[in-house]
Protein backbone atom coordinates (compact mmCIF):
# COMPACT_ATOMS: atom_id res chain seq x y z
CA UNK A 1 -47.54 -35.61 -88.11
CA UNK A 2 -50.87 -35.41 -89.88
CA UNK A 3 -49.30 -35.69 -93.62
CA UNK A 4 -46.73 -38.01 -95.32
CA UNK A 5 -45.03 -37.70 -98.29
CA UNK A 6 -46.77 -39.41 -101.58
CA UNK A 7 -49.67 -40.37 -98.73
CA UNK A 8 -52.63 -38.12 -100.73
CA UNK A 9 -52.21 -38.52 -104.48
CA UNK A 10 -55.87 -38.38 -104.52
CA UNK A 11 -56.52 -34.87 -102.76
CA UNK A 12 -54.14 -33.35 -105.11
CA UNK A 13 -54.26 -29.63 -103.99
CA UNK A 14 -57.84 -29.96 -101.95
CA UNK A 15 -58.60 -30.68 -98.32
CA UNK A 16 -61.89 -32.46 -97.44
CA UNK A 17 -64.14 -31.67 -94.89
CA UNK A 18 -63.57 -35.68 -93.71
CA UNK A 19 -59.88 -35.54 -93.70
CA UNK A 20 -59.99 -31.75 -92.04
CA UNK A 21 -62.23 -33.14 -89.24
CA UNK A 22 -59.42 -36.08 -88.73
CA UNK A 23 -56.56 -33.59 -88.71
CA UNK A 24 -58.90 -31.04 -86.32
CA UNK A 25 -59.95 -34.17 -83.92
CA UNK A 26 -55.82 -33.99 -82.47
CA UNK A 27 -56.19 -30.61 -81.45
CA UNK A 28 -56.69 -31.23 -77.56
CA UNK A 29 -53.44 -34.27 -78.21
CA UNK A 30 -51.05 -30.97 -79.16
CA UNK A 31 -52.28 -28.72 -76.56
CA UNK A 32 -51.71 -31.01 -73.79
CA UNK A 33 -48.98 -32.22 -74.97
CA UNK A 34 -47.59 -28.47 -75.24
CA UNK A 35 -48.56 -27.68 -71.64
CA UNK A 36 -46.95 -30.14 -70.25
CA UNK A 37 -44.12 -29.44 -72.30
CA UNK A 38 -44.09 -25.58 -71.21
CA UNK A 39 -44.59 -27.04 -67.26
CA UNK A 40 -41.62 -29.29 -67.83
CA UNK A 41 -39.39 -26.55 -69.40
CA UNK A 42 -40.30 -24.65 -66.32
CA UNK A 43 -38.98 -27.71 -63.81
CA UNK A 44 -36.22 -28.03 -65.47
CA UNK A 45 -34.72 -24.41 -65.02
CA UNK A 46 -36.43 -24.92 -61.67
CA UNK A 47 -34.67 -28.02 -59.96
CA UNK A 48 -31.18 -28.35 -58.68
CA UNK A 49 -30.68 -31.37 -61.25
CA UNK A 50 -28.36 -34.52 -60.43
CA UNK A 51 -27.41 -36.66 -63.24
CA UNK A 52 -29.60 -38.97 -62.45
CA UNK A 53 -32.91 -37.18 -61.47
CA UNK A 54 -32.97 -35.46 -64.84
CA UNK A 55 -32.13 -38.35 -67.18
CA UNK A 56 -35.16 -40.07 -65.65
CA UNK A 57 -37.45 -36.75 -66.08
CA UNK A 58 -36.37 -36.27 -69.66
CA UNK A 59 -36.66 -40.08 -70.12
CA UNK A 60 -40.59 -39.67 -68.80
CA UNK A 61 -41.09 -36.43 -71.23
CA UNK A 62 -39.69 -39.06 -74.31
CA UNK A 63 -42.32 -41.45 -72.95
CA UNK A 64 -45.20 -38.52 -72.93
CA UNK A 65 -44.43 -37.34 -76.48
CA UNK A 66 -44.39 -40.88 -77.32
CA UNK A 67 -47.69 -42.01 -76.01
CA UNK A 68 -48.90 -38.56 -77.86
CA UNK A 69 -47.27 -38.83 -81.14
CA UNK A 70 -48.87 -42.76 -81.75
CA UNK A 71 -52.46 -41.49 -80.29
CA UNK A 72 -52.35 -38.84 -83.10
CA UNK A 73 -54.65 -39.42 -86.15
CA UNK A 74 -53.53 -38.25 -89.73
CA UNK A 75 -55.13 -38.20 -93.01
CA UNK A 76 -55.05 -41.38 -94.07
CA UNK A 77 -54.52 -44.87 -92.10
CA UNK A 78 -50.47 -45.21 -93.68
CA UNK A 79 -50.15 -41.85 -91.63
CA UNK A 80 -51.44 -43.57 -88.62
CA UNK A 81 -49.34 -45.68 -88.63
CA UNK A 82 -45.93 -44.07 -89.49
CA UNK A 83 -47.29 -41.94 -86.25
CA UNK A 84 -47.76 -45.06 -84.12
CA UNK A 85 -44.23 -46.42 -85.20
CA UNK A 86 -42.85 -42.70 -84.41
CA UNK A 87 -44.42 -43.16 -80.64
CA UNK A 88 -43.03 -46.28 -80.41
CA UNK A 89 -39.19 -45.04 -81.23
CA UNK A 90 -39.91 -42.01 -78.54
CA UNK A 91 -40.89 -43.99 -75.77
CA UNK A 92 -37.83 -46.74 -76.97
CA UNK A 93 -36.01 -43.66 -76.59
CA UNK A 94 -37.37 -42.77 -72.72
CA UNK A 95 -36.89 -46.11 -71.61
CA UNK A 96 -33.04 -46.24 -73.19
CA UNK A 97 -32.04 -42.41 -71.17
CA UNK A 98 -33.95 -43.88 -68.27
CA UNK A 99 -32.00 -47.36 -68.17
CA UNK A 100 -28.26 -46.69 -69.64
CA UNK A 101 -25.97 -47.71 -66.97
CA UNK A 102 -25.08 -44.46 -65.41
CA UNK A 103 -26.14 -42.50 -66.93
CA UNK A 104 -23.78 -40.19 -67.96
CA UNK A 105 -23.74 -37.04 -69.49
CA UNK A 106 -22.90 -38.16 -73.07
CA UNK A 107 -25.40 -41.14 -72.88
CA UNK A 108 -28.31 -38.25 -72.11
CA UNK A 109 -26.95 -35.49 -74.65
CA UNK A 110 -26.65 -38.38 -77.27
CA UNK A 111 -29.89 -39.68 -77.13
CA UNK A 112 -31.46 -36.20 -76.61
CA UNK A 113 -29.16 -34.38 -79.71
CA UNK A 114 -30.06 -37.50 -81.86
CA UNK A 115 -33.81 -37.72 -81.24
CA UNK A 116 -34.36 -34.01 -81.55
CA UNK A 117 -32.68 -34.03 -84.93
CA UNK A 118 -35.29 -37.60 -85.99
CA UNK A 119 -38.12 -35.96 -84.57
CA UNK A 120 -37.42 -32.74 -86.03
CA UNK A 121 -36.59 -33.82 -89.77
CA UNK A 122 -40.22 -35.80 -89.60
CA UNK A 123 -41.94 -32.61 -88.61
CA UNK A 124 -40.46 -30.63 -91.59
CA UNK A 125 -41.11 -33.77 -94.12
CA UNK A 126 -44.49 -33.43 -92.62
CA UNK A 127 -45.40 -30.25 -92.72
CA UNK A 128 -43.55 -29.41 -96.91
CA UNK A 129 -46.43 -32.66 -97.74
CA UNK A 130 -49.23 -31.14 -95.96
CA UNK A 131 -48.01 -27.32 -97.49
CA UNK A 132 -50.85 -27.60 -100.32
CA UNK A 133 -53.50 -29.30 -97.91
CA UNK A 134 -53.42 -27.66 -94.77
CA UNK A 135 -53.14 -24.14 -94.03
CA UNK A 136 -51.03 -22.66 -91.95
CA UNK A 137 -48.50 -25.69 -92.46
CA UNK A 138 -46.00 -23.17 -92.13
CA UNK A 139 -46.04 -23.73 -88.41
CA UNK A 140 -45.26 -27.50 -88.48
CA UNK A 141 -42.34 -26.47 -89.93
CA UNK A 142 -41.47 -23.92 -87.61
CA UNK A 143 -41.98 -27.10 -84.87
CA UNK A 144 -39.39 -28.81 -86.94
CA UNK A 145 -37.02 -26.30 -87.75
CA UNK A 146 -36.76 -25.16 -83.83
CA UNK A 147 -35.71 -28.93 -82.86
CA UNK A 148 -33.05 -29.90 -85.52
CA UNK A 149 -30.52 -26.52 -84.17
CA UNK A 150 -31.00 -27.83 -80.80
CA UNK A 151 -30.41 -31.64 -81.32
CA UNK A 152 -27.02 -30.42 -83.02
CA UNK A 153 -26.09 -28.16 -80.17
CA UNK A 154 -26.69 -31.06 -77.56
CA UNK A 155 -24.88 -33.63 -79.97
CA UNK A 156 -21.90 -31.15 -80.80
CA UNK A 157 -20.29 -31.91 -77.65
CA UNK A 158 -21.90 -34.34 -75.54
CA UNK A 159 -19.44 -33.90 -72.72
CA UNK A 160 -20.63 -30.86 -71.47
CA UNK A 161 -21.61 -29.71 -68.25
CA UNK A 162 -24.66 -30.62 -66.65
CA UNK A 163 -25.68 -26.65 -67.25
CA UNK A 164 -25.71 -27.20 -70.48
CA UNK A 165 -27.86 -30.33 -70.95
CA UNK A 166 -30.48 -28.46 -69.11
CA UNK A 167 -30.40 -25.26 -70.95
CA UNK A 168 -30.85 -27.47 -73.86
CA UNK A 169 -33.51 -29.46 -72.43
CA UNK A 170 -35.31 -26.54 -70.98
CA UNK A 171 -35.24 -24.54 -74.12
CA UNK A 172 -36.48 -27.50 -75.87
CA UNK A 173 -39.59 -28.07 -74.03
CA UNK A 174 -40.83 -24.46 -73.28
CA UNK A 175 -40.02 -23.49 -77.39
CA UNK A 176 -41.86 -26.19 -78.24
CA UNK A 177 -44.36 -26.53 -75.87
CA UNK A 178 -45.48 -23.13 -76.87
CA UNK A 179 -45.88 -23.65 -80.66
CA UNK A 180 -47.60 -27.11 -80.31
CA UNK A 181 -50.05 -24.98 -77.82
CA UNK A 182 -50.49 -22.42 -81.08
CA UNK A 183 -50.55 -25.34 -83.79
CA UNK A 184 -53.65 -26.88 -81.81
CA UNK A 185 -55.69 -23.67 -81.91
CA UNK A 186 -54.85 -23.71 -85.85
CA UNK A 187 -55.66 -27.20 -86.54
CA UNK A 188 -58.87 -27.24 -84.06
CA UNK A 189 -60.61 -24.45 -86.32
CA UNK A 190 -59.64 -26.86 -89.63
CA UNK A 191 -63.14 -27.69 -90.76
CA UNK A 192 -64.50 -24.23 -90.29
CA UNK A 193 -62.20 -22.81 -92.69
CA UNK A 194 -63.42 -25.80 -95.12
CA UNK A 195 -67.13 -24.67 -94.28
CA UNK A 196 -66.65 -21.09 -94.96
CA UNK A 197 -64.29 -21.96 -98.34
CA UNK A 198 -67.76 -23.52 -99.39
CA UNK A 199 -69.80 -20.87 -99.14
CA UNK A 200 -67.37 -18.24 -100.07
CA UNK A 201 -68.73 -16.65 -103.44
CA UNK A 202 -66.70 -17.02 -106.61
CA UNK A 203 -66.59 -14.20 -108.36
CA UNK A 204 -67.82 -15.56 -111.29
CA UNK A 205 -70.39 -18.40 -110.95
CA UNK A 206 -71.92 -17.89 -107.05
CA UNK A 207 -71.50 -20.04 -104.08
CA UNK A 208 -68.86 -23.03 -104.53
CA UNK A 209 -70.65 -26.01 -105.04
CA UNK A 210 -69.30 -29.19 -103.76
CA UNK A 211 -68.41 -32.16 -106.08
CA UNK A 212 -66.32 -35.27 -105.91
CA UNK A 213 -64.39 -34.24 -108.26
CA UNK A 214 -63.08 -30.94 -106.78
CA UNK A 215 -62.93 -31.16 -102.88
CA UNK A 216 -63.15 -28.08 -100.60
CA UNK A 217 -60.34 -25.71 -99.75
CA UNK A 218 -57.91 -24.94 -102.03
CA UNK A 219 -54.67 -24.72 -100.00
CA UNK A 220 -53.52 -21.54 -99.60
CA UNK A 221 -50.39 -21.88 -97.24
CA UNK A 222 -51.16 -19.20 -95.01
């Protein structure tokens, strides 16, 4: 998350070339983190599962995206640290799968169905605040929207088959491994798109000028 609800007042409808430089510096964060998210969707249709194995591997992936989520910087420092506090609840999360006594099926799918549905209600949150900042904020949503179906499909009956969980799980990380891969290529090339906004004529008076009154970049949302 890079953007929080009622986080810029100041920015208004402008992006910065400061704060697009922070969002741009977690570009490498999302595309490892999506790689080894698409190689861990790929083990997990891969492996002849037990219980056990797999609650520990997905327990390690919650511990991953956790480390990931609290190294990520957003615009301001509040964002940081609703980030950090999100890392913290993932890897809570690891450690709980990887611990339960058992654990069983419905432990897993509960934890899993419930986290995806967390994680991917902060994602859409976070991408409708950064809609006027950031372009292409379309695609955090997308990165929310894809998580939510699948945290109700896990949670809608947590006694299923082993099968299932995995399907879920698999789906989960390839899906989303490949659209954090895509969201890091957008966000990387952030502050060009604020250099070439300022030197994009306006029709009317020249070359933008830059003031601290009107930042760069009007968002554009696409």
């Amino acid at each position: 998350m890079f953007v929080a609800p009622g986080t810029v007042p100041d920015l208004g409808r402008k992006l910065t070339r400061d704060a697009a430089q922070r969002i741009a510096s977690n570009w490498w964060l999302l595309l490892l983190n999506g790689a080894l998210l698409v190689v861990a969707g790929v083990l997990i249709f891969s492996i002849d599962w037990t219980i056990r194995s797999l609650a520990t591997f997905i327990g390690a992936l919650f511990i991953v995206q956790g480390v990931s989520e609290a190294l990520t910087t957003g615009i301001d420092a509040r964002v940081r640290q609703a980030n950090v506090i999100a890392g913290l609840l993932s890897i809570a999360a690891g450690i709980l799968i990887i611990v339960w006594p058992g654990p069983g099926l419905v432990a897993v799918a509960i934890v899993l169905g419930a986290w995806l549905i967390v994680t991917g209600t902060i994602e859409i949150t976070g991408a409708f605040a950064a809609r006027r900042l950031v372009p292409d904020w379309w695609m955090l949503l997308i990165l929310g929207l894809l998580q939510i179906p699948l945290g109700v499909l896990a949670l809608a009956n947590p006694g299923a088959t082993l099968a299932a969980l995995i399907t879920v799980a698999g789906i989960w990380a390839v899906v989303i491994g490949v659209a954090r891969i895509a969201v890091s290529f957008e966000i990387k090339r952030l502050p060009d798109d604020v250099d070439k906004a300022l030197t994009t004529p306006d029709e009317e008076r020249g070359p933008r000028a830059v003031s601290s009154e009107q930042p760069p970049l009007s968002a554009t949302g696409s």
